[in-house]
PDB file of N, CA and C in Angstrom:
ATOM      1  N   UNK A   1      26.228 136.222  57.653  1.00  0.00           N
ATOM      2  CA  UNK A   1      26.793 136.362  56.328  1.00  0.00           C
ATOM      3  C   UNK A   1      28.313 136.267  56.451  1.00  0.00           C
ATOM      4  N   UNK A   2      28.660 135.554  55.829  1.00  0.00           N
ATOM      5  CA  UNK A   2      30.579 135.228  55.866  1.00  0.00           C
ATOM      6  C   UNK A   2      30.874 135.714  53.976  1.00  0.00           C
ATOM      7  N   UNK A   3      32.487 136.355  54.403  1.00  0.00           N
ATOM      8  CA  UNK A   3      33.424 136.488  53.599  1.00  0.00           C
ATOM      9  C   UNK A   3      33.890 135.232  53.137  1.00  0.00           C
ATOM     10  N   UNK A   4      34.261 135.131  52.052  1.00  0.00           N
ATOM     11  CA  UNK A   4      34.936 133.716  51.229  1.00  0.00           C
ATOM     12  C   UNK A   4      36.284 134.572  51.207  1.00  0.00           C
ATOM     13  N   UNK A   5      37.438 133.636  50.775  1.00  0.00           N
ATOM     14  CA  UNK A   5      38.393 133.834  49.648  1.00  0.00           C
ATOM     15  C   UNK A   5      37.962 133.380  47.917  1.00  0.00           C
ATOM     16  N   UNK A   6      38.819 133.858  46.992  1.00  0.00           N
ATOM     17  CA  UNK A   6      38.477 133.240  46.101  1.00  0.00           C
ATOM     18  C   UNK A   6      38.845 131.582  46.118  1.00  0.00           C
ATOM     19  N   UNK A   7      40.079 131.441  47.045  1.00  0.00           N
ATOM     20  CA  UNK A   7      40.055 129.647  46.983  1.00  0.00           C
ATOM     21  C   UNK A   7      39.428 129.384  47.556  1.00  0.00           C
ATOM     22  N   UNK A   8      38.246 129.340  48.604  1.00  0.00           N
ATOM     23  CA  UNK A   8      37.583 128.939  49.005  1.00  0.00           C
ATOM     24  C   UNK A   8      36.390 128.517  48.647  1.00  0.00           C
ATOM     25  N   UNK A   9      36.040 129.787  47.681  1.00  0.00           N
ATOM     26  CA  UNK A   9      34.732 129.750  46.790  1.00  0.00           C
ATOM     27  C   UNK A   9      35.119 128.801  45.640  1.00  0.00           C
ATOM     28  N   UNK A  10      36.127 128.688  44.855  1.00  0.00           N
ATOM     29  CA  UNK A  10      36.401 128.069  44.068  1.00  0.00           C
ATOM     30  C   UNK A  10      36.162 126.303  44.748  1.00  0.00           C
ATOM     31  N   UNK A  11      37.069 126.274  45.885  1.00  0.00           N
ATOM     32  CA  UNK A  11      37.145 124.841  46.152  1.00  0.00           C
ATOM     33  C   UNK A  11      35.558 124.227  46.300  1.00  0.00           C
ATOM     34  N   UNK A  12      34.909 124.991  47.107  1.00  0.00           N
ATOM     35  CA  UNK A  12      33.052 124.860  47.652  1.00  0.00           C
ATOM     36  C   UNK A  12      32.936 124.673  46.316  1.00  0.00           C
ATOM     37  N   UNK A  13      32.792 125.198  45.042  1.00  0.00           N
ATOM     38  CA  UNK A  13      31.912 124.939  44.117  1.00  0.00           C
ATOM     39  C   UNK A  13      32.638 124.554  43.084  1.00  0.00           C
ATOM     40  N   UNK A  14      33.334 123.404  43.099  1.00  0.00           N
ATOM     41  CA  UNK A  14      33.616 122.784  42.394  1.00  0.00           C
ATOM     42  C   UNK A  14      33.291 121.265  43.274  1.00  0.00           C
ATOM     43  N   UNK A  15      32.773 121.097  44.342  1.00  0.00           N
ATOM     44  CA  UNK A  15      32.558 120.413  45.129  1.00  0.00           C
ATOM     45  C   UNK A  15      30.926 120.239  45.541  1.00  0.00           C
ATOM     46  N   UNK A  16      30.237 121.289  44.418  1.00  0.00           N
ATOM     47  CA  UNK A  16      28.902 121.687  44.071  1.00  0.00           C
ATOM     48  C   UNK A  16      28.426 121.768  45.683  1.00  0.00           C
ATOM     49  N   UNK A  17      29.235 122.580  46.823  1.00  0.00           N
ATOM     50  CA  UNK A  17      28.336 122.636  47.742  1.00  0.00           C
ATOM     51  C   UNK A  17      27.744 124.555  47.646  1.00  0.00           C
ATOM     52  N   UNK A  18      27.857 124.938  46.348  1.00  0.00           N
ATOM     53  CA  UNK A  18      27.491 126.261  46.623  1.00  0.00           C
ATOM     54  C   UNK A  18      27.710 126.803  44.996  1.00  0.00           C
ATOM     55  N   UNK A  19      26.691 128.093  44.447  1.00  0.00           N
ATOM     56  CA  UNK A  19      26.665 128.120  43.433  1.00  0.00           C
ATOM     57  C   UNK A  19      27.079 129.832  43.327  1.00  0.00           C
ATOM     58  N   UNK A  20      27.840 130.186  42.065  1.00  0.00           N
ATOM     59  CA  UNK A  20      28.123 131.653  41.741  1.00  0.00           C
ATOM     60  C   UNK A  20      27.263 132.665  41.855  1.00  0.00           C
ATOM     61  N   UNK A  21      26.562 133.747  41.979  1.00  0.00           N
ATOM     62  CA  UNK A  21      25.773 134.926  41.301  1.00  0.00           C
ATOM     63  C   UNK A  21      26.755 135.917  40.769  1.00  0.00           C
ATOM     64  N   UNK A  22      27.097 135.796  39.424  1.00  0.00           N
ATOM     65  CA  UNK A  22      27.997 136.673  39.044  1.00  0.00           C
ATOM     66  C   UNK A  22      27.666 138.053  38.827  1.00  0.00           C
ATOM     67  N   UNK A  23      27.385 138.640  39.232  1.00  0.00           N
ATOM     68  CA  UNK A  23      26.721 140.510  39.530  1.00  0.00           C
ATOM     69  C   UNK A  23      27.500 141.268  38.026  1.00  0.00           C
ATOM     70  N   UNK A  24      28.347 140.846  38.003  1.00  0.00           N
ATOM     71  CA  UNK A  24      29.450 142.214  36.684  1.00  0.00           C
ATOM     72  C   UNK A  24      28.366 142.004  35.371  1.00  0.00           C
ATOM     73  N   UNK A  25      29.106 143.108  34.683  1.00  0.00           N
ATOM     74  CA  UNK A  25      28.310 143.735  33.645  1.00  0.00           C
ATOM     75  C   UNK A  25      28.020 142.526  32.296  1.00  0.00           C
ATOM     76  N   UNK A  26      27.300 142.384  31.549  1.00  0.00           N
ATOM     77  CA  UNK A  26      26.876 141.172  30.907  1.00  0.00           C
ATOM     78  C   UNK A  26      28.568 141.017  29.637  1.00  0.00           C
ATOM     79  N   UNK A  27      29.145 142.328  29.373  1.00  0.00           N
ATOM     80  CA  UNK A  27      30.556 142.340  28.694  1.00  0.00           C
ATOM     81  C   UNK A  27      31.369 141.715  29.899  1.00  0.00           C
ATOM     82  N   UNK A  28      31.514 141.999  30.874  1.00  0.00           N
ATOM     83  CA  UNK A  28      32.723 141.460  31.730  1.00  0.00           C
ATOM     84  C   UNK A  28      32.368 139.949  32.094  1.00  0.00           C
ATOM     85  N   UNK A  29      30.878 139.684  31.507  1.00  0.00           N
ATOM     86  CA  UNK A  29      30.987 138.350  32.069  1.00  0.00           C
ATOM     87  C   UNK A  29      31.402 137.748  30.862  1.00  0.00           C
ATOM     88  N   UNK A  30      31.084 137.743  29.604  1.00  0.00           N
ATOM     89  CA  UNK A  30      30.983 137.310  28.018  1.00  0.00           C
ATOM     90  C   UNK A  30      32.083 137.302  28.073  1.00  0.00           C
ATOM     91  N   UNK A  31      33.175 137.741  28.595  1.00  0.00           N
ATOM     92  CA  UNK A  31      34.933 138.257  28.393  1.00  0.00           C
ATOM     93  C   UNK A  31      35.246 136.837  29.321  1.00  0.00           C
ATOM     94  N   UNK A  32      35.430 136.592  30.247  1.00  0.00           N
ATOM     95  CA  UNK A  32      35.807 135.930  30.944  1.00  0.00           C
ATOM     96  C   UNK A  32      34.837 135.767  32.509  1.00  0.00           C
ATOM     97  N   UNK A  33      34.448 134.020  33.110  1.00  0.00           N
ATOM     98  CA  UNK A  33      34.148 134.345  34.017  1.00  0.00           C
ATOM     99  C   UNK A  33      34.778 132.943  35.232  1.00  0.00           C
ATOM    100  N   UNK A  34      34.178 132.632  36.053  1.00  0.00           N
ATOM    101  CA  UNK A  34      34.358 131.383  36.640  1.00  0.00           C
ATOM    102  C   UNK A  34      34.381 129.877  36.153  1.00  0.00           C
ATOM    103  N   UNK A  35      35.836 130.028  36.008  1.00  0.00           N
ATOM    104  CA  UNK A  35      34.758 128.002  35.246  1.00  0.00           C
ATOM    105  C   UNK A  35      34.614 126.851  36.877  1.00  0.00           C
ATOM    106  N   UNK A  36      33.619 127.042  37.213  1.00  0.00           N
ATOM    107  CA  UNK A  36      33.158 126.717  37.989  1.00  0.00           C
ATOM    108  C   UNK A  36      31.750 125.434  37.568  1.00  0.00           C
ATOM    109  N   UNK A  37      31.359 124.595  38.248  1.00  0.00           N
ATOM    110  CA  UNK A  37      30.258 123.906  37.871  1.00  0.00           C
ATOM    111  C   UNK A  37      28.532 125.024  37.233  1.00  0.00           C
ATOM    112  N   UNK A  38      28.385 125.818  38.309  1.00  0.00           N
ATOM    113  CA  UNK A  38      27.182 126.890  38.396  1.00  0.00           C
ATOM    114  C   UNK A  38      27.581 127.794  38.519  1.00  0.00           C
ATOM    115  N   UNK A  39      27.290 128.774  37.708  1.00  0.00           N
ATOM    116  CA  UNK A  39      27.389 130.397  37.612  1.00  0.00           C
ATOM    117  C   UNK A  39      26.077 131.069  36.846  1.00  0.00           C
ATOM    118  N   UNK A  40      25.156 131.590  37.936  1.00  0.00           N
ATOM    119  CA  UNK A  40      24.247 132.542  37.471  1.00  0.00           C
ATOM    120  C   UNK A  40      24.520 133.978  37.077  1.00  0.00           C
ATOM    121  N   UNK A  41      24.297 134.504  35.889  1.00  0.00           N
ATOM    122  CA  UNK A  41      24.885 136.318  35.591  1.00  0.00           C
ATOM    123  C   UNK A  41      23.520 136.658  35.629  1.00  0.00           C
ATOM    124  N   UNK A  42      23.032 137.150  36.598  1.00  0.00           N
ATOM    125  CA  UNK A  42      22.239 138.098  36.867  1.00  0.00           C
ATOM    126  C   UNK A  42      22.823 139.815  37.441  1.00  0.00           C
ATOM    127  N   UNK A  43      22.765 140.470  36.179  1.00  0.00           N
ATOM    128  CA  UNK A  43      23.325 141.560  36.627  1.00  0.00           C
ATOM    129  C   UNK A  43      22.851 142.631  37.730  1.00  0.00           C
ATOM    130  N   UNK A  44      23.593 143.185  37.710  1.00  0.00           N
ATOM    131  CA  UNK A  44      23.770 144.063  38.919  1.00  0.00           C
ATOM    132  C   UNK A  44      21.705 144.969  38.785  1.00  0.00           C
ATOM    133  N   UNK A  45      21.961 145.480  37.372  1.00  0.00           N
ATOM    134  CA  UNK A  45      21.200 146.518  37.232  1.00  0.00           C
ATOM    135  C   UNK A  45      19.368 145.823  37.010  1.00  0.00           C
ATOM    136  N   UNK A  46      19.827 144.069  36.845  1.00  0.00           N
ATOM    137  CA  UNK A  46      18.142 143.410  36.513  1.00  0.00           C
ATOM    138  C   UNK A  46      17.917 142.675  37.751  1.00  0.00           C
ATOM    139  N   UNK A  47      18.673 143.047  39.025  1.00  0.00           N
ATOM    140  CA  UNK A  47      18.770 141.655  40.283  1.00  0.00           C
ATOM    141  C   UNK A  47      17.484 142.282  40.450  1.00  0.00           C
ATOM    142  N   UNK A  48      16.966 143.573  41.053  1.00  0.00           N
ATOM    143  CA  UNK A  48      15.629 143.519  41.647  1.00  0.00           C
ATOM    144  C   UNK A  48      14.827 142.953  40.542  1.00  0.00           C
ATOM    145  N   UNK A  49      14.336 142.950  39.635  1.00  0.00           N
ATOM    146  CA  UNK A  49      13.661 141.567  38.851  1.00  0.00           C
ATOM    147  C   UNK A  49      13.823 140.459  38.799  1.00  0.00           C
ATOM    148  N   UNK A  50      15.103 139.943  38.776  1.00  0.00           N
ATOM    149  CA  UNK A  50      15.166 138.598  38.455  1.00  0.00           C
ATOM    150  C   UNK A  50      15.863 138.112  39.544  1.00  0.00           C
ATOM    151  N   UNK A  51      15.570 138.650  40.761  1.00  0.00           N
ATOM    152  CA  UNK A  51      15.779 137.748  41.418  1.00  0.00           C
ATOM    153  C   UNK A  51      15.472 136.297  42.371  1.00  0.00           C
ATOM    154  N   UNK A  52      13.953 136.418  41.428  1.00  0.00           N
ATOM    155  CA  UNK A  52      12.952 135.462  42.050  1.00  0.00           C
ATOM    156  C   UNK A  52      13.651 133.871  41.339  1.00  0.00           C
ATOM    157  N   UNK A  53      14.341 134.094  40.214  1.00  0.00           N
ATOM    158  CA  UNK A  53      14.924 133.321  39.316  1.00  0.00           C
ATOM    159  C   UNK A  53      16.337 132.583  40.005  1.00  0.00           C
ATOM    160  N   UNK A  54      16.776 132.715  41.026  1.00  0.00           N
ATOM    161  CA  UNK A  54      17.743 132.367  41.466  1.00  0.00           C
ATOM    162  C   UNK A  54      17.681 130.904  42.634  1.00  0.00           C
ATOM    163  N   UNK A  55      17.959 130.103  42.589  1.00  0.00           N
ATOM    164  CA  UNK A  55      18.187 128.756  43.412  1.00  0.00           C
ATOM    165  C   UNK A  55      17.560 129.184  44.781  1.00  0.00           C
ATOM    166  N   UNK A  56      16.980 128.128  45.798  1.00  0.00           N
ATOM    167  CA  UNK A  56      16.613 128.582  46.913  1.00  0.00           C
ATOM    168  C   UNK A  56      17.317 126.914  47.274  1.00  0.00           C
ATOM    169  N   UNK A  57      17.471 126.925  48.644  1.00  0.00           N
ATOM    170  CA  UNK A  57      17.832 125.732  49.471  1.00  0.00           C
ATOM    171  C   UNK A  57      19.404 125.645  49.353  1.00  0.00           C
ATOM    172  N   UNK A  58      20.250 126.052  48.822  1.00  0.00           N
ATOM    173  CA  UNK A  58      21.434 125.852  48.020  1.00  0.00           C
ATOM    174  C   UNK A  58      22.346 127.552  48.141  1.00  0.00           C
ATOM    175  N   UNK A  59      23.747 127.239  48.945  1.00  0.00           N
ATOM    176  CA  UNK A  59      24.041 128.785  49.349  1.00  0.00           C
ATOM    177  C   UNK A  59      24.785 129.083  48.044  1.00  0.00           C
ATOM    178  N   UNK A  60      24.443 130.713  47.900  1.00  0.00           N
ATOM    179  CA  UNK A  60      24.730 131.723  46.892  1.00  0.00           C
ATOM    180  C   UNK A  60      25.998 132.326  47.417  1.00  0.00           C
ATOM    181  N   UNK A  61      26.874 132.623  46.503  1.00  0.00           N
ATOM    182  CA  UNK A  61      28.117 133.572  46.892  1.00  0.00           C
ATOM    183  C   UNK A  61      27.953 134.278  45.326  1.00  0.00           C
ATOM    184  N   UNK A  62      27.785 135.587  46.339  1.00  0.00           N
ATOM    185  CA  UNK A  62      28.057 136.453  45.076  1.00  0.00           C
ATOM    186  C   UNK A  62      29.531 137.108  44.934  1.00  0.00           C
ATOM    187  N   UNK A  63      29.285 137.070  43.078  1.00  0.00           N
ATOM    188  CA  UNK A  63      30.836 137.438  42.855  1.00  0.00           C
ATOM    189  C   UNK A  63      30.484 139.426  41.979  1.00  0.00           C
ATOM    190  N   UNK A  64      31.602 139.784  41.876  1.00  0.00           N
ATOM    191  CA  UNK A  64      31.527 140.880  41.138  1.00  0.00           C
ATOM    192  C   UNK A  64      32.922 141.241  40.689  1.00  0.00           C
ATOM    193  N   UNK A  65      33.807 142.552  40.151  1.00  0.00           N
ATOM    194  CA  UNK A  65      35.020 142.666  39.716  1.00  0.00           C
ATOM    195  C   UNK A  65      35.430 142.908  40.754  1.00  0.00           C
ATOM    196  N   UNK A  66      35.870 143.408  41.847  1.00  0.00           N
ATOM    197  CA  UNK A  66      36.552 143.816  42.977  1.00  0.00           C
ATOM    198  C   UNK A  66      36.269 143.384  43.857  1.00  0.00           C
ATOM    199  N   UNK A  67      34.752 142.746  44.342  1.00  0.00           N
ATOM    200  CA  UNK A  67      34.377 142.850  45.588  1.00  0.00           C
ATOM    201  C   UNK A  67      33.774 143.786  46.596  1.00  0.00           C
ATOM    202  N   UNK A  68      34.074 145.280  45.402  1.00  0.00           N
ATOM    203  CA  UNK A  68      32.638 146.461  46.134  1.00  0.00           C
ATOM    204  C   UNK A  68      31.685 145.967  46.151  1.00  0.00           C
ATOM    205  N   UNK A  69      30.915 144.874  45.534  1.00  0.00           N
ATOM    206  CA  UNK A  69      29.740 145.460  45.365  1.00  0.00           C
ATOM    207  C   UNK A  69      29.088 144.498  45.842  1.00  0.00           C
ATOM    208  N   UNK A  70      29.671 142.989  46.093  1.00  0.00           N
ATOM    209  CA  UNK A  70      29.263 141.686  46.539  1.00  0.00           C
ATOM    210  C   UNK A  70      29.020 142.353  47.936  1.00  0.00           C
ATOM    211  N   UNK A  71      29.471 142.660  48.680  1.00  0.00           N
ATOM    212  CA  UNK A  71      28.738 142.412  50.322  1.00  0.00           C
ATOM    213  C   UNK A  71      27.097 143.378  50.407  1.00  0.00           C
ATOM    214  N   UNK A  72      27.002 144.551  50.035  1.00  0.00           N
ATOM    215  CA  UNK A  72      25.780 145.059  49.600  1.00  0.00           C
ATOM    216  C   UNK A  72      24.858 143.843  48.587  1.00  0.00           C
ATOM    217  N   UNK A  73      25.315 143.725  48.343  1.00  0.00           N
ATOM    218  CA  UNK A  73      24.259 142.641  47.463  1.00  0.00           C
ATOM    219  C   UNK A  73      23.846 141.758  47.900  1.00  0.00           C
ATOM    220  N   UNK A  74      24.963 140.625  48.627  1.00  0.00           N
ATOM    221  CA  UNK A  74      24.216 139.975  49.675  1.00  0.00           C
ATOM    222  C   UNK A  74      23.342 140.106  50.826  1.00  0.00           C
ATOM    223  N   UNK A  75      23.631 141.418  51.257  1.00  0.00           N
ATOM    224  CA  UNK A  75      22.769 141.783  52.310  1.00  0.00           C
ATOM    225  C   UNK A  75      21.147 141.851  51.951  1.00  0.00           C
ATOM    226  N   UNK A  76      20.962 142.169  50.827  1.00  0.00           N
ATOM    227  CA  UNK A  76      19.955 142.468  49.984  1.00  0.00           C
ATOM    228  C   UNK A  76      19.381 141.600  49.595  1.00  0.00           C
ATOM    229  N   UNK A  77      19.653 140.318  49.244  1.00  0.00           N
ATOM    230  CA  UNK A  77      19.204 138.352  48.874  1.00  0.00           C
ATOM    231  C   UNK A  77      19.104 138.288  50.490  1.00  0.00           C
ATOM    232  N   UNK A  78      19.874 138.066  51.301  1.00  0.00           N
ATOM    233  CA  UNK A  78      19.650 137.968  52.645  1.00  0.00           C
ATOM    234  C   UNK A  78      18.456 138.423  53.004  1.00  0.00           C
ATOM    235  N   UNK A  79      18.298 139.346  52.843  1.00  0.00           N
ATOM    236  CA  UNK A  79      16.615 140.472  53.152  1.00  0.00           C
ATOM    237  C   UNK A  79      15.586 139.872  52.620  1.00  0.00           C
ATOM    238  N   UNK A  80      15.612 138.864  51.224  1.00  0.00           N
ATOM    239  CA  UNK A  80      14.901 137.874  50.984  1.00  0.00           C
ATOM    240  C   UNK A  80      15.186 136.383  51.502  1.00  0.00           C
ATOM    241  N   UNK A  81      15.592 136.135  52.449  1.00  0.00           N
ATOM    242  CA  UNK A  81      15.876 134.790  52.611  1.00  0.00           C
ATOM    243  C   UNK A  81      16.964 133.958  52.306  1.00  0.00           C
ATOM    244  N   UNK A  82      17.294 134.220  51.438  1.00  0.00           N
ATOM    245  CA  UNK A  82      18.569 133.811  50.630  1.00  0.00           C
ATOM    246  C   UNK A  82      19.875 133.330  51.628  1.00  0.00           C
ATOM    247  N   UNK A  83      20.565 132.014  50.930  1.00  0.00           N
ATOM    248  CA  UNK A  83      21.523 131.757  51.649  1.00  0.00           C
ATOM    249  C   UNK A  83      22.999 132.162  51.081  1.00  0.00           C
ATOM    250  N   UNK A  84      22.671 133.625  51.552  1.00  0.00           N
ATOM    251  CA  UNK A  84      24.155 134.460  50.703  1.00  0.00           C
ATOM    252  C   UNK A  84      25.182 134.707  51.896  1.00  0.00           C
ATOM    253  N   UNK A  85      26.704 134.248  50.698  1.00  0.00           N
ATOM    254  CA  UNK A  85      27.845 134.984  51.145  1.00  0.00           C
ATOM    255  C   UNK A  85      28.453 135.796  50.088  1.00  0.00           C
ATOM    256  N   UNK A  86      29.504 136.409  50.098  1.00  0.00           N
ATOM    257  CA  UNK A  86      30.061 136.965  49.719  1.00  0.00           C
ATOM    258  C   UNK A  86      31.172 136.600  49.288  1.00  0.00           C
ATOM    259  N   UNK A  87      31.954 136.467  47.820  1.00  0.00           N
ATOM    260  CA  UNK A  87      33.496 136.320  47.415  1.00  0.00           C
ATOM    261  C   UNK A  87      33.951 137.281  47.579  1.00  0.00           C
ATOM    262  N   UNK A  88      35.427 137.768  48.299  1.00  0.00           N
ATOM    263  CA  UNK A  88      36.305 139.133  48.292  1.00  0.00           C
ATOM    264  C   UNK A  88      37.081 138.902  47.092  1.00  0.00           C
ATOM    265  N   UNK A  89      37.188 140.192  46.845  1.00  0.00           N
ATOM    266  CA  UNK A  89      38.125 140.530  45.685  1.00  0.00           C
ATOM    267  C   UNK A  89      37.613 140.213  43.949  1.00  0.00           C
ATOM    268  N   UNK A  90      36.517 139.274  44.299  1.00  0.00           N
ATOM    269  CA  UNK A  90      36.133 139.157  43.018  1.00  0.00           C
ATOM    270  C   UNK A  90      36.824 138.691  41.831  1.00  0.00           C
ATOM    271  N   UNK A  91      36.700 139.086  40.709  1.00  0.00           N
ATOM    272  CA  UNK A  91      37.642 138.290  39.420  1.00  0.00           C
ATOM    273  C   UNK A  91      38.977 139.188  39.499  1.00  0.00           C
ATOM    274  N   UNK A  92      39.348 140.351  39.678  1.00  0.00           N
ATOM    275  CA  UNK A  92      40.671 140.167  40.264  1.00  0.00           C
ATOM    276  C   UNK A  92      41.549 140.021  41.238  1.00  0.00           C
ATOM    277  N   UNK A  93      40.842 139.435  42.351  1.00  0.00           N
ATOM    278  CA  UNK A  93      41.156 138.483  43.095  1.00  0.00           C
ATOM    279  C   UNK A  93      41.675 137.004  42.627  1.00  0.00           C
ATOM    280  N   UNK A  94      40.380 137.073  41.827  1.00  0.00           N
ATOM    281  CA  UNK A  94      40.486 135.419  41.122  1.00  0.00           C
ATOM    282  C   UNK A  94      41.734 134.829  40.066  1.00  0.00           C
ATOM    283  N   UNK A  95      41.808 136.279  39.513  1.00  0.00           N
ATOM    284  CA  UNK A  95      42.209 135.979  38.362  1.00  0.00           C
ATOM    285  C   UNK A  95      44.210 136.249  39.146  1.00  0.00           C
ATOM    286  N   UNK A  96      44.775 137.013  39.817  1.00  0.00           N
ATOM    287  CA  UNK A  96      45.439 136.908  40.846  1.00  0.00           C
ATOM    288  C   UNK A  96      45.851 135.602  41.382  1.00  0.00           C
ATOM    289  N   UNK A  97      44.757 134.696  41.870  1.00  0.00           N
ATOM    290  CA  UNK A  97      44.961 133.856  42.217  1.00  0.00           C
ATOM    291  C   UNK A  97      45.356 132.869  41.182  1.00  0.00           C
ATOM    292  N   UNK A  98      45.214 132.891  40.155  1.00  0.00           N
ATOM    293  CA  UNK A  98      44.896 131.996  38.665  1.00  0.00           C
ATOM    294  C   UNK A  98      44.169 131.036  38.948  1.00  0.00           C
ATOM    295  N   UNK A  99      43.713 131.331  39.263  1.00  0.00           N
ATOM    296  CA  UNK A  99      42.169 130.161  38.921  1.00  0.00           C
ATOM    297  C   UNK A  99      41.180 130.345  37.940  1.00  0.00           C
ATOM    298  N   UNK A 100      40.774 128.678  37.377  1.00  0.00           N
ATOM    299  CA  UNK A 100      40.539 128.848  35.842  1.00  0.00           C
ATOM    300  C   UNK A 100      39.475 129.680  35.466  1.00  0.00           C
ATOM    301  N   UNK A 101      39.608 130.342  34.557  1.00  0.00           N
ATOM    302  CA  UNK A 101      38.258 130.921  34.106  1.00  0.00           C
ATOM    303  C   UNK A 101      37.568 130.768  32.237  1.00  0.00           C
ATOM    304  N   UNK A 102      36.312 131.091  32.081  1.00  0.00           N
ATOM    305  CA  UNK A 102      36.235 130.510  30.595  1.00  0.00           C
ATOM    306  C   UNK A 102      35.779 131.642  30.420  1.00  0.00           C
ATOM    307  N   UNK A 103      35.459 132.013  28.716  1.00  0.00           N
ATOM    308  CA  UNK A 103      34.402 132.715  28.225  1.00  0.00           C
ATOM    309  C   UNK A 103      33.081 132.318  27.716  1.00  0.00           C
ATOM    310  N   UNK A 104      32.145 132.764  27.623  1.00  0.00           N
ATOM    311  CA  UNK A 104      30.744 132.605  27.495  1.00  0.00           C
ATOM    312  C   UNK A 104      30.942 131.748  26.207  1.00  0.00           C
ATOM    313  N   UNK A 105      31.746 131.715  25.130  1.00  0.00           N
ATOM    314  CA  UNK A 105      31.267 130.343  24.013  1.00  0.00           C
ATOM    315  C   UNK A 105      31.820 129.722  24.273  1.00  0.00           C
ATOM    316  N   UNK A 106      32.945 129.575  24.893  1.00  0.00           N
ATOM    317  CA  UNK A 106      34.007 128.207  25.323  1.00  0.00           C
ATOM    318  C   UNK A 106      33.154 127.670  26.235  1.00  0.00           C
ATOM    319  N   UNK A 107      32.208 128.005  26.987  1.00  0.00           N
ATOM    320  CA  UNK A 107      31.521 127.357  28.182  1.00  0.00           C
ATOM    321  C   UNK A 107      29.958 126.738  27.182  1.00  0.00           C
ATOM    322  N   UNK A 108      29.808 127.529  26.271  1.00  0.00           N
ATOM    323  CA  UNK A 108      28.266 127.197  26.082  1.00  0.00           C
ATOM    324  C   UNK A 108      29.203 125.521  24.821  1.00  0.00           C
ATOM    325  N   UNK A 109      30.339 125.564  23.937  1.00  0.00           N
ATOM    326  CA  UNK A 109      30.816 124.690  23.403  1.00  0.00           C
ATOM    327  C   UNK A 109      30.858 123.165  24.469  1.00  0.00           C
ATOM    328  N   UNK A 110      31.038 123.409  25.174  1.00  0.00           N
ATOM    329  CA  UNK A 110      31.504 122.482  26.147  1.00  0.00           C
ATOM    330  C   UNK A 110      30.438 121.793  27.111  1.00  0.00           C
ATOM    331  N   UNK A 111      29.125 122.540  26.985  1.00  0.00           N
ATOM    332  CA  UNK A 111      28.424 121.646  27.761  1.00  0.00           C
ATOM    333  C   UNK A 111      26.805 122.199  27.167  1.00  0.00           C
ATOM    334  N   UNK A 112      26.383 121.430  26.517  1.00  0.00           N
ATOM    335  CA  UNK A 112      25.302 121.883  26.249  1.00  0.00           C
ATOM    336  C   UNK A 112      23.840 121.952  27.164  1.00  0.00           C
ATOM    337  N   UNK A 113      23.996 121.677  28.450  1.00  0.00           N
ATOM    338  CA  UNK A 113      23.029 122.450  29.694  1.00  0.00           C
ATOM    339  C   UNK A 113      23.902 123.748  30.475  1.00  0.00           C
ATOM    340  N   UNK A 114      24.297 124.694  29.552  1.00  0.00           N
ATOM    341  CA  UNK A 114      25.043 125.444  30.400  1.00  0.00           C
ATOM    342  C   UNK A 114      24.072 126.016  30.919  1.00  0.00           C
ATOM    343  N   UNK A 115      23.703 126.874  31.783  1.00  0.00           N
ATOM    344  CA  UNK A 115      22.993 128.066  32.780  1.00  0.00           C
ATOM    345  C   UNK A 115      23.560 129.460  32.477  1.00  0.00           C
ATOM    346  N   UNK A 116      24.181 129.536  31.498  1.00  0.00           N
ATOM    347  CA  UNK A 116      24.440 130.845  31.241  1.00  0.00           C
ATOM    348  C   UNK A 116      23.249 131.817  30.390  1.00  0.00           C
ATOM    349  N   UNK A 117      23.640 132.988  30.137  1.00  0.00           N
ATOM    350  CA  UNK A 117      22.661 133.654  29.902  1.00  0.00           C
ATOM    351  C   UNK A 117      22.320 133.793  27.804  1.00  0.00           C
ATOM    352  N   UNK A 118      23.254 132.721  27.219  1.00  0.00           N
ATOM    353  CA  UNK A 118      23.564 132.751  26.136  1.00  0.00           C
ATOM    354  C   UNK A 118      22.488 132.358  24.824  1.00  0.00           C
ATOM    355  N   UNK A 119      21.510 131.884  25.573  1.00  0.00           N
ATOM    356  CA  UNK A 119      20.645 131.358  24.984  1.00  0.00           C
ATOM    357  C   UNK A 119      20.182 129.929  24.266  1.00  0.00           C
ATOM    358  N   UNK A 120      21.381 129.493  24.489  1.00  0.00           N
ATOM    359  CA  UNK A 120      21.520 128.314  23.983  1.00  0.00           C
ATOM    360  C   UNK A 120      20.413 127.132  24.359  1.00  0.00           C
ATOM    361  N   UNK A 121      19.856 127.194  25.641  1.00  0.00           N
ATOM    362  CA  UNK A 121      18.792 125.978  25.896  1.00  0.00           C
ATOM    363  C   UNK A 121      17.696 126.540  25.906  1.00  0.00           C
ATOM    364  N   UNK A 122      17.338 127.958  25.470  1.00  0.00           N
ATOM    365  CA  UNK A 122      15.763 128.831  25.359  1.00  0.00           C
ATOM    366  C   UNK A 122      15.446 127.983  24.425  1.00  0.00           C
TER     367      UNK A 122
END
């Protein structure tokens, strides 16, 4: 299991060799999150359910607000197989770094196959 930076994670997945699990609360994601190609919000508190729902073959970096909570979490997808790393510092790391980020209707406006949790392609 490897540590990212946020430029690192950013550069990988915008280069679609690796996709988000954004862990923060379904408000902190709706507020602002990665504008990145793929970002799954599977929260923190529904991952043991839904985590059967998440990409296989294709590595996961999970994100969260700080970065507490991403390395426990990966360890935990890891325990299923999963090809997880970890982002440090998380969105204020990210946001630190300024790298771009959207909110949940600016993202669902802009591409109508988003993967967000908005409902838009149910």
């Amino acid at each position: 299991m490897e540590a990212y930076s946020v430029v690192e994670a950013y550069r990988l997945c915008k280069e679609e060799k690796c996709v988000i699990l954004d862990v923060r609360t379904r408000s902190e994601f709706a507020e602002k999150y990665p504008d990145v190609p793929t970002v799954y919000p599977i929260f923190e508190k529904e991952l043991k359910e839904r985590w059967i729902t998440l990409p296989v073959n294709v590595k996961i970096l999970i994100f969260d607000t700080d970065g507490e909570k991403a390395n426990r979490i990966a360890i935990f997808l890891n325990g299923l197989e999963f090809d997880v790393d970890f982002i440090v510092g998380g969105m204020k790391e990210w946001e630190l770094k300024e790298l771009p980020v959207l909110s949940l209707d600016e993202k669902c406006l802009q591409n109508s196959t988003c993967k967000c949790s908005c409902g838009r392609n149910d």
